[in-house]
PDB file of N, CA and C in Angstrom:
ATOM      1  N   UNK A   1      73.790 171.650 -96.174  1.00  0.00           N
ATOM      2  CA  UNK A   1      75.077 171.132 -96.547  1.00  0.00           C
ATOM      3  C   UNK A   1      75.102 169.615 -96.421  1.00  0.00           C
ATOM      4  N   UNK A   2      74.509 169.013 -95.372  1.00  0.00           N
ATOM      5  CA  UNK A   2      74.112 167.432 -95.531  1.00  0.00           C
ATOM      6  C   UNK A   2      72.969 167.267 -94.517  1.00  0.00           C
ATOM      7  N   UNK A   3      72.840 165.899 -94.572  1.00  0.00           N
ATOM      8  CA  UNK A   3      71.178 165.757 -94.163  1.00  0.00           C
ATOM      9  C   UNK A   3      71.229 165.358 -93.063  1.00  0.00           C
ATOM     10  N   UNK A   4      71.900 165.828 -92.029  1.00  0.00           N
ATOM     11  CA  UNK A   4      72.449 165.283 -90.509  1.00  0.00           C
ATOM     12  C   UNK A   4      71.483 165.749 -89.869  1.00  0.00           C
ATOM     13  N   UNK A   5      70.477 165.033 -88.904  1.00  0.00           N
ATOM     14  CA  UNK A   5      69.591 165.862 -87.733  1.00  0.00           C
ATOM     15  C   UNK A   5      70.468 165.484 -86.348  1.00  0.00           C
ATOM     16  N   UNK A   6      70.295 166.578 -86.168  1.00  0.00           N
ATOM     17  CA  UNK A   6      71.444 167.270 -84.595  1.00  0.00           C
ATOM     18  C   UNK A   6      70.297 166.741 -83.461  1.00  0.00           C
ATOM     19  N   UNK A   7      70.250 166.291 -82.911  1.00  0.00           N
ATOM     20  CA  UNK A   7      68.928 166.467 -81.139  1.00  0.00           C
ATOM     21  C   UNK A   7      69.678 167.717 -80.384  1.00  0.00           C
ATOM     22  N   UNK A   8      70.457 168.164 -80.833  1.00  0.00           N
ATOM     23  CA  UNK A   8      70.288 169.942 -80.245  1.00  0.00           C
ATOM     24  C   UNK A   8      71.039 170.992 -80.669  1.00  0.00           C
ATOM     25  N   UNK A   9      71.078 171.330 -80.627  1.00  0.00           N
ATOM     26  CA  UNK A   9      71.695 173.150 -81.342  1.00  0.00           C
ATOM     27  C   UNK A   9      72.963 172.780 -80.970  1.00  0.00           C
ATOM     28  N   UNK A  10      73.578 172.479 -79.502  1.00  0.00           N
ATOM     29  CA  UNK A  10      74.961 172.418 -79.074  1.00  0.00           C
ATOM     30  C   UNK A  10      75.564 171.631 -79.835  1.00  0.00           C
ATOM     31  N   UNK A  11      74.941 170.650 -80.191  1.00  0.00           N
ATOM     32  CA  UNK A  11      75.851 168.984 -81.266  1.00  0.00           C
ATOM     33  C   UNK A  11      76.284 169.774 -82.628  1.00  0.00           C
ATOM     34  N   UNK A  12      75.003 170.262 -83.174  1.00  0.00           N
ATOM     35  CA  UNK A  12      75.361 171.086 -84.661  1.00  0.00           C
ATOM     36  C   UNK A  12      75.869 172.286 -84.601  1.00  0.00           C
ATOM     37  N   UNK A  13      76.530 172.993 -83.147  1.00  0.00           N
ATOM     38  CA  UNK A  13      77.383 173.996 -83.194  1.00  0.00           C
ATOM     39  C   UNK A  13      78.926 173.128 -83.430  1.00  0.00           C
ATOM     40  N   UNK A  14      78.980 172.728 -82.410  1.00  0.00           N
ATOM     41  CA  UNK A  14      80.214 171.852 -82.360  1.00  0.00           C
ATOM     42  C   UNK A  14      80.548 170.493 -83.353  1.00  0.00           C
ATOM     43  N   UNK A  15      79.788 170.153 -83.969  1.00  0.00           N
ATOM     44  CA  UNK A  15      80.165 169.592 -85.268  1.00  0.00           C
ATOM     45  C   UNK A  15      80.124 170.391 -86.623  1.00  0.00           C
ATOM     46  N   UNK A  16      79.747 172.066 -86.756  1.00  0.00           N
ATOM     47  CA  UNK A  16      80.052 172.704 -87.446  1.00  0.00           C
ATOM     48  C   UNK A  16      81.652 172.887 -86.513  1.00  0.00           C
ATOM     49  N   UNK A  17      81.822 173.543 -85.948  1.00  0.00           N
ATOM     50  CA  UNK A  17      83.378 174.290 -85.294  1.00  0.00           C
ATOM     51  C   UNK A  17      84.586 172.826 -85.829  1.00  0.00           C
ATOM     52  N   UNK A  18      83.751 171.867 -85.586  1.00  0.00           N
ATOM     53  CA  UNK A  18      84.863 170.788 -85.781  1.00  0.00           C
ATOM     54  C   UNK A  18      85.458 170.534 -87.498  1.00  0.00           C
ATOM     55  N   UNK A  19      84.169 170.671 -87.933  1.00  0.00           N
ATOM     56  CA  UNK A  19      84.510 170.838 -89.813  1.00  0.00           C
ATOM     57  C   UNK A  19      84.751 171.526 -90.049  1.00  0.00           C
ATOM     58  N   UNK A  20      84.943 173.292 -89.641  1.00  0.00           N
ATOM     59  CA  UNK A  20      85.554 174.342 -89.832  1.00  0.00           C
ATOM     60  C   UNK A  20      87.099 174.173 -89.551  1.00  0.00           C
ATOM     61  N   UNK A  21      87.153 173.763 -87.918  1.00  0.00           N
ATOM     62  CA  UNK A  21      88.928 173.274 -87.940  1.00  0.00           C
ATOM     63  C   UNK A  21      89.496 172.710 -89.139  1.00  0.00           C
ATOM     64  N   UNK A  22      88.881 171.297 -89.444  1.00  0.00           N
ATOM     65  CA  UNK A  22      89.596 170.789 -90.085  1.00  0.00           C
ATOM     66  C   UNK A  22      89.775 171.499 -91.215  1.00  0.00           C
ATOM     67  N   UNK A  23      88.840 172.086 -91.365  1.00  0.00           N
ATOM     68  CA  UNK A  23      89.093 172.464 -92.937  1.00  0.00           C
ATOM     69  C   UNK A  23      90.268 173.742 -93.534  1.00  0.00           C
ATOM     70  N   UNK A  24      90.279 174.421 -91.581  1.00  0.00           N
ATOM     71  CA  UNK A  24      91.428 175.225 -92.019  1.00  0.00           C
ATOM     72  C   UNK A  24      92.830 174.541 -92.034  1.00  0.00           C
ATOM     73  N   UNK A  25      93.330 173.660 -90.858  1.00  0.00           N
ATOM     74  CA  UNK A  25      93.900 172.054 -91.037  1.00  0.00           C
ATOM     75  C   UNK A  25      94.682 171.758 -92.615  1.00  0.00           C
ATOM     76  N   UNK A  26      93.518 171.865 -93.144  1.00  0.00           N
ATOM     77  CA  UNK A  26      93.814 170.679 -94.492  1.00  0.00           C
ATOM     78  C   UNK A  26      94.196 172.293 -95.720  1.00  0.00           C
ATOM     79  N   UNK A  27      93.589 173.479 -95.201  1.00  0.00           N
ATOM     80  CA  UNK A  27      93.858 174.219 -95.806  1.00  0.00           C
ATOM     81  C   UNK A  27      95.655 174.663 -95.848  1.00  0.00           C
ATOM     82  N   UNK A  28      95.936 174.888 -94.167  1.00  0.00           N
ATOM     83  CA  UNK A  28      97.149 175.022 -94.163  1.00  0.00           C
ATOM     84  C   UNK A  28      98.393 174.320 -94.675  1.00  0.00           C
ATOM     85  N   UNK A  29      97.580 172.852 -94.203  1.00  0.00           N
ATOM     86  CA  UNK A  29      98.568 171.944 -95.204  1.00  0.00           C
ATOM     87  C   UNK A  29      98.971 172.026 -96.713  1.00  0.00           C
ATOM     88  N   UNK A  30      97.939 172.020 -97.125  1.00  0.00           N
ATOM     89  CA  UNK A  30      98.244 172.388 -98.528  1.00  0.00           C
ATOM     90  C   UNK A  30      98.914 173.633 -99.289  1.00  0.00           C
ATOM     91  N   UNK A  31      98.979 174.447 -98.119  1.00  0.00           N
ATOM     92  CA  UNK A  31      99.323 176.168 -98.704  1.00  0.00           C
ATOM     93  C   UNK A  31     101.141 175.635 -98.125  1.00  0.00           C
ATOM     94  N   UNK A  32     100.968 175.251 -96.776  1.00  0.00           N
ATOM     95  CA  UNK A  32     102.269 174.439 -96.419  1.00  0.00           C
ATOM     96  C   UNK A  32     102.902 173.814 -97.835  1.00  0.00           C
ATOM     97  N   UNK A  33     102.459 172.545 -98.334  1.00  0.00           N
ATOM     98  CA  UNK A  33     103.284 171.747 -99.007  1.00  0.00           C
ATOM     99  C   UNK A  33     103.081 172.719-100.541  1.00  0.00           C
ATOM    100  N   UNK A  34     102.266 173.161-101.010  1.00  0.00           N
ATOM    101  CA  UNK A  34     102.499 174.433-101.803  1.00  0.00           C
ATOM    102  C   UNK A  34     103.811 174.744-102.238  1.00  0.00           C
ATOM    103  N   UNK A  35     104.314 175.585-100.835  1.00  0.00           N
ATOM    104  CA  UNK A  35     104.999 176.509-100.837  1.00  0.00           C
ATOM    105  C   UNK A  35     106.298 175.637-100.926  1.00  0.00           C
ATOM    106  N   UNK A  36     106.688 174.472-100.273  1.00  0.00           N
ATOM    107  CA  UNK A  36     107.844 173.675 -99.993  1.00  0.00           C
ATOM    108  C   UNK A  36     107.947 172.958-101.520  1.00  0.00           C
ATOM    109  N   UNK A  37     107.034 172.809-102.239  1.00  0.00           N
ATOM    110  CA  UNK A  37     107.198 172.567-103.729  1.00  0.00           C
ATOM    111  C   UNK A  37     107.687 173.468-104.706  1.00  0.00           C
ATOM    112  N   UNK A  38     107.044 174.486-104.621  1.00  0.00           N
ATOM    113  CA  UNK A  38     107.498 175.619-105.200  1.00  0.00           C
ATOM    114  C   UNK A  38     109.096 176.156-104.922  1.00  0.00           C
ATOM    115  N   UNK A  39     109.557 175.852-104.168  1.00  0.00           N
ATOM    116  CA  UNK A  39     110.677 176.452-103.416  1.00  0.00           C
ATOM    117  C   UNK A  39     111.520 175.168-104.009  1.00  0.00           C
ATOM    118  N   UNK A  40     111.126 173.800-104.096  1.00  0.00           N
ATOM    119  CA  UNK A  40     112.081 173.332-104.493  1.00  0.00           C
ATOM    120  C   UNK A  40     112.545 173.068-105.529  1.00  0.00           C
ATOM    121  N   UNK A  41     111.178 173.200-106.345  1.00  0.00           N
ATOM    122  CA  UNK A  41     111.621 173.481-108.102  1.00  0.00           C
ATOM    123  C   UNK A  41     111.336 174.730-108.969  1.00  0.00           C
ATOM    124  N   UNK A  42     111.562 175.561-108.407  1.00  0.00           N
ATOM    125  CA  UNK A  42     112.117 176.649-108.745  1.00  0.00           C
ATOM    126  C   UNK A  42     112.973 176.925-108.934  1.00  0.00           C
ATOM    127  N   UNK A  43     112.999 177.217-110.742  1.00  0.00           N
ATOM    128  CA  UNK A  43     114.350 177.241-111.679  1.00  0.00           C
ATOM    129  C   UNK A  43     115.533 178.123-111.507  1.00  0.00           C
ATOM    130  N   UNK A  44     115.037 179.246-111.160  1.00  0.00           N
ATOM    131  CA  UNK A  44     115.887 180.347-110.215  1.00  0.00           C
ATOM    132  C   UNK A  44     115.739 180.973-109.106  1.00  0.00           C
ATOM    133  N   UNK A  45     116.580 181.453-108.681  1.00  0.00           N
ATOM    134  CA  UNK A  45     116.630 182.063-107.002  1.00  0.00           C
ATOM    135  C   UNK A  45     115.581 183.071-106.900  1.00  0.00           C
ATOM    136  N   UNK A  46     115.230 183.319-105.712  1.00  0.00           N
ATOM    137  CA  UNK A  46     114.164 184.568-105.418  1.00  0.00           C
ATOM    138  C   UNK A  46     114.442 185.728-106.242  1.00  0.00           C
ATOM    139  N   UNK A  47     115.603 186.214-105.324  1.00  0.00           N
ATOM    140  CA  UNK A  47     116.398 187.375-105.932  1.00  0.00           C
ATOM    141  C   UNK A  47     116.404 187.881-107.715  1.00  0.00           C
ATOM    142  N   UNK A  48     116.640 186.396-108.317  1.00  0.00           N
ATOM    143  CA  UNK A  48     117.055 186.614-109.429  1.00  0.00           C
ATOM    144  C   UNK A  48     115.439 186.617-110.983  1.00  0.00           C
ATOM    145  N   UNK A  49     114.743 185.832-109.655  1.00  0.00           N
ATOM    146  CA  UNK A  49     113.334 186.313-110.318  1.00  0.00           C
ATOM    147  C   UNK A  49     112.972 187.220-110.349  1.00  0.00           C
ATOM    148  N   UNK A  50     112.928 188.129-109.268  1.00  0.00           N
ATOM    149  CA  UNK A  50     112.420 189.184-109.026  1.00  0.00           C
ATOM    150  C   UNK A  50     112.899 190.340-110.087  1.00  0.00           C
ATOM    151  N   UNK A  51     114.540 190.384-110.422  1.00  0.00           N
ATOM    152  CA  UNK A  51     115.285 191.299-110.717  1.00  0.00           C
ATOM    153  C   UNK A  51     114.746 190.981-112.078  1.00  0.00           C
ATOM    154  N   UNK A  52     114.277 189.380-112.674  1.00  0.00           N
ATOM    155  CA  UNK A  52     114.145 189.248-114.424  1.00  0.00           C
ATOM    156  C   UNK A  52     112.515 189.975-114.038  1.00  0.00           C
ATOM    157  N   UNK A  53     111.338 189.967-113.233  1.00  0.00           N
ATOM    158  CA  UNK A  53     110.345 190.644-113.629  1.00  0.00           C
ATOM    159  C   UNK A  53     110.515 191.997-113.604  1.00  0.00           C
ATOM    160  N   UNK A  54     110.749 192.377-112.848  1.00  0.00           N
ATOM    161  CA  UNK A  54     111.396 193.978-112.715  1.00  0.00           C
ATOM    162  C   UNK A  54     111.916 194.534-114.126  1.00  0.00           C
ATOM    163  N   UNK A  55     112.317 194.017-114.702  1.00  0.00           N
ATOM    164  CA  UNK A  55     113.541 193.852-115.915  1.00  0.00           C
ATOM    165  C   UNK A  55     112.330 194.264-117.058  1.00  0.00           C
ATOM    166  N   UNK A  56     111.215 192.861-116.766  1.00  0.00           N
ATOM    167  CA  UNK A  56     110.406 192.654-117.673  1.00  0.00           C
ATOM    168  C   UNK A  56     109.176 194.163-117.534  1.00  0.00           C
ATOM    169  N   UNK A  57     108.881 194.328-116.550  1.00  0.00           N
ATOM    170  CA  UNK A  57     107.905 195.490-116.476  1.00  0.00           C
ATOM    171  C   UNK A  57     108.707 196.506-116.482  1.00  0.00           C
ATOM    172  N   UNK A  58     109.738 197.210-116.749  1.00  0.00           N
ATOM    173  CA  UNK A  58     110.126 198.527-117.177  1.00  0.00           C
ATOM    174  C   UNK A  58     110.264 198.223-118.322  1.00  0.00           C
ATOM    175  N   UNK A  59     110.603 197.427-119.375  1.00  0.00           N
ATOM    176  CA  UNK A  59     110.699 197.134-120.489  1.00  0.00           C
ATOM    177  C   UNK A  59     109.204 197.626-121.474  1.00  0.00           C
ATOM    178  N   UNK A  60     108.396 196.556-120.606  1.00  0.00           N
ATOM    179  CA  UNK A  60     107.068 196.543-121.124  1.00  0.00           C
ATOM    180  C   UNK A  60     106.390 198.312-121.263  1.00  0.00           C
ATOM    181  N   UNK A  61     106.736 198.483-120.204  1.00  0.00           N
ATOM    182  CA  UNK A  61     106.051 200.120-119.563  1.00  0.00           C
ATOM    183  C   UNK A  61     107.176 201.399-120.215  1.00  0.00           C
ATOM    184  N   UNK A  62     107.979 201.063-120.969  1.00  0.00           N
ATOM    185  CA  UNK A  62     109.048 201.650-121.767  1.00  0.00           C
ATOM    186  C   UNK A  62     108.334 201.909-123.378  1.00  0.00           C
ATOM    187  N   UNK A  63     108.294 200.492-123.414  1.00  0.00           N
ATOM    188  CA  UNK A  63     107.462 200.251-124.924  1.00  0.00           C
ATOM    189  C   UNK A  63     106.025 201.020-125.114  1.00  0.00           C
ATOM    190  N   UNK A  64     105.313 200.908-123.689  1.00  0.00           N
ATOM    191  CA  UNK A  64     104.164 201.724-124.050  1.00  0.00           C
ATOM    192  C   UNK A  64     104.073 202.874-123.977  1.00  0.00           C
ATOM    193  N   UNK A  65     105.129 204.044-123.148  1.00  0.00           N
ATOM    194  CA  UNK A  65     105.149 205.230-122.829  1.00  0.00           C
ATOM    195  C   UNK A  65     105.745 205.418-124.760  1.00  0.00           C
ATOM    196  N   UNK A  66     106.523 204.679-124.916  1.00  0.00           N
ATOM    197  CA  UNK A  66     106.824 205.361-126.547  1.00  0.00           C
ATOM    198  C   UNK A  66     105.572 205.207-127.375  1.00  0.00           C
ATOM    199  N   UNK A  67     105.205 203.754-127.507  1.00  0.00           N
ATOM    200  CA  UNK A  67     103.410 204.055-128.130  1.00  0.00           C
ATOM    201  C   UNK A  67     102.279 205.227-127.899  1.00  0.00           C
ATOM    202  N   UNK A  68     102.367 204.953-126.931  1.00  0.00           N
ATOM    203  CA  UNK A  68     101.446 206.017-126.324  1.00  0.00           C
ATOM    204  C   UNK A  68     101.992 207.910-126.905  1.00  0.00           C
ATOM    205  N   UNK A  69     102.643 208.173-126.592  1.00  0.00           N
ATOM    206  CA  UNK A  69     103.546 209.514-127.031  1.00  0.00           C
ATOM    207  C   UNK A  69     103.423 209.370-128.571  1.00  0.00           C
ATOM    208  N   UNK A  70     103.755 208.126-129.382  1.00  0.00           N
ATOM    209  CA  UNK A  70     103.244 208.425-130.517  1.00  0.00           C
ATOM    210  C   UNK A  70     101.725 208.446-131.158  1.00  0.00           C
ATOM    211  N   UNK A  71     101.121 208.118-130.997  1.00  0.00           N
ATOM    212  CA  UNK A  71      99.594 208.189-130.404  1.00  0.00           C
ATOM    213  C   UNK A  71      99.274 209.475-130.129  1.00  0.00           C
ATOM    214  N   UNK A  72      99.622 209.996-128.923  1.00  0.00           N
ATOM    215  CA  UNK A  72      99.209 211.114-128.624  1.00  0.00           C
ATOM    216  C   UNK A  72      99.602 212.308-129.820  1.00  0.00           C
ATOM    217  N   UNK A  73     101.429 212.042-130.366  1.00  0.00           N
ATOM    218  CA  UNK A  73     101.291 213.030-131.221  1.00  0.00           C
ATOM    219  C   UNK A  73     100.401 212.498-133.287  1.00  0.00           C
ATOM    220  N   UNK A  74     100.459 211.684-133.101  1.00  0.00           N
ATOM    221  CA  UNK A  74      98.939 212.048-133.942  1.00  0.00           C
ATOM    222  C   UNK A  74      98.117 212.361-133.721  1.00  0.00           C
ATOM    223  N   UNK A  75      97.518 211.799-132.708  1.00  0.00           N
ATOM    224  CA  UNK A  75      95.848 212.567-132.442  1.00  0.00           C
ATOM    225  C   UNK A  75      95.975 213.819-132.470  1.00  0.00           C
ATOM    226  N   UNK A  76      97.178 214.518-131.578  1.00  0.00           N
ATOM    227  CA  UNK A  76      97.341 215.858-131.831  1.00  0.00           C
ATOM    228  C   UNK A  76      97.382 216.705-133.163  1.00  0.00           C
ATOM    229  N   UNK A  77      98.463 216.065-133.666  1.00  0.00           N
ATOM    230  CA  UNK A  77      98.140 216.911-135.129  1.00  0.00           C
ATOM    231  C   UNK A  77      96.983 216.982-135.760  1.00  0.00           C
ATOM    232  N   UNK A  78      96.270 215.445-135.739  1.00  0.00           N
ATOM    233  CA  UNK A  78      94.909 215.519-136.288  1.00  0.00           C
ATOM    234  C   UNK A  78      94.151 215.982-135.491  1.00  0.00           C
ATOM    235  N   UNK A  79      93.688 216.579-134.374  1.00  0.00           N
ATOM    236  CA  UNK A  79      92.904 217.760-133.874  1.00  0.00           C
ATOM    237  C   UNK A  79      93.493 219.201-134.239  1.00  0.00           C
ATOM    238  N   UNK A  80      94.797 219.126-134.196  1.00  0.00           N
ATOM    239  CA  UNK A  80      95.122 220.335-134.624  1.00  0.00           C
ATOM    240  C   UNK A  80      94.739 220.734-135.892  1.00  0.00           C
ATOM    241  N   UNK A  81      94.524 220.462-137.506  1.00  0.00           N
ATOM    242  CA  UNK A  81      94.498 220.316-138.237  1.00  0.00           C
ATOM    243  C   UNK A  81      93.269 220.417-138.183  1.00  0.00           C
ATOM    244  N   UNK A  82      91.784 219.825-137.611  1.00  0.00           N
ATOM    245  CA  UNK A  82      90.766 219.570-137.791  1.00  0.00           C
ATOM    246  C   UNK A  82      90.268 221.238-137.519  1.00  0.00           C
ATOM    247  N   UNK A  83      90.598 221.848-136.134  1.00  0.00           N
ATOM    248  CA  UNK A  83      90.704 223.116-135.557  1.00  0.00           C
ATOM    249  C   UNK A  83      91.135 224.106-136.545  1.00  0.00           C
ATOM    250  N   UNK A  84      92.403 223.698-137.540  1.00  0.00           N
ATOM    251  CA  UNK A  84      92.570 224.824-138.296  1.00  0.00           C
ATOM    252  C   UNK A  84      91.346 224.610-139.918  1.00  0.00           C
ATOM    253  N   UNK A  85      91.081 223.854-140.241  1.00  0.00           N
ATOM    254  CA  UNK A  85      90.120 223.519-140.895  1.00  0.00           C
ATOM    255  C   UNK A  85      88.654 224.232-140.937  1.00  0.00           C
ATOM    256  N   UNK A  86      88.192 223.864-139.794  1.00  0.00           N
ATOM    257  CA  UNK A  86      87.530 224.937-138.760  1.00  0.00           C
ATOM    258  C   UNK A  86      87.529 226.163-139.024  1.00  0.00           C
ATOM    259  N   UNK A  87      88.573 226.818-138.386  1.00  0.00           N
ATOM    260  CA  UNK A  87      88.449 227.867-138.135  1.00  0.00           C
ATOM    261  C   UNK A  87      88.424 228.747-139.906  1.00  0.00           C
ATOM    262  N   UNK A  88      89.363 228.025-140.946  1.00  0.00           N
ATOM    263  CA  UNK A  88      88.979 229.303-142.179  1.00  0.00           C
ATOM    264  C   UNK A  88      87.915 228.599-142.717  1.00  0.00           C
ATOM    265  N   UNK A  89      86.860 227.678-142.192  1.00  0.00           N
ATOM    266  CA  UNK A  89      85.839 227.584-142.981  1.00  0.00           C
ATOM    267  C   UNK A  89      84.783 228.463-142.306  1.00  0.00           C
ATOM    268  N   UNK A  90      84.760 229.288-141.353  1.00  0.00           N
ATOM    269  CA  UNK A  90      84.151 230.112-140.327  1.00  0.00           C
ATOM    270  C   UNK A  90      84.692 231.659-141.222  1.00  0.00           C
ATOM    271  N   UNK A  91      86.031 231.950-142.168  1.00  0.00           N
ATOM    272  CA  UNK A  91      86.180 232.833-142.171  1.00  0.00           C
ATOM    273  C   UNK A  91      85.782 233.504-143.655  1.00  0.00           C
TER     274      UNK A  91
END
């Protein structure tokens, strides 16, 4: 990771532990000021986000249960159909 020679194992334990701190440090900070950004320009309330995605995924998952059902009843007929096809060319 860099070209540091340690004169003993204890120096390059503890100057790893020390760059690990910081780095969680600088991590927290940032997840910190993150979050205090987000919160302050954020166009709408928690609540009211939540309720427009909610809104948005039954909608979405509405639209596909009807796709899907129509889908399914074609394929159906066209297996059904294929099956009766089938069967009086067998007879």
């Amino acid at each position: 990771m860099n070209d540091r020679i340690y004169y003993s194992h204890e120096a390059e334990m503890r100057a790893n532990r020390e760059r690990a701190v910081a780095v969680m440090m600088f991590l927290a900070l940032g997840v910190g000021i993150g979050t205090v950004l987000a919160l302050m320009f954020a166009p709408k309330s928690g609540e009211k986000l939540r309720a427009e995605i909610a809104r948005s995924m039954e909608d979405s998952l509405g639209r596909g249960n009807a796709n899907a059902f129509k889908q399914l009843s074609r394929d159906f007929s066209d297996l059904r159909k294929s099956i009766e096809d089938r069967l009086e060319m067998r007879r």
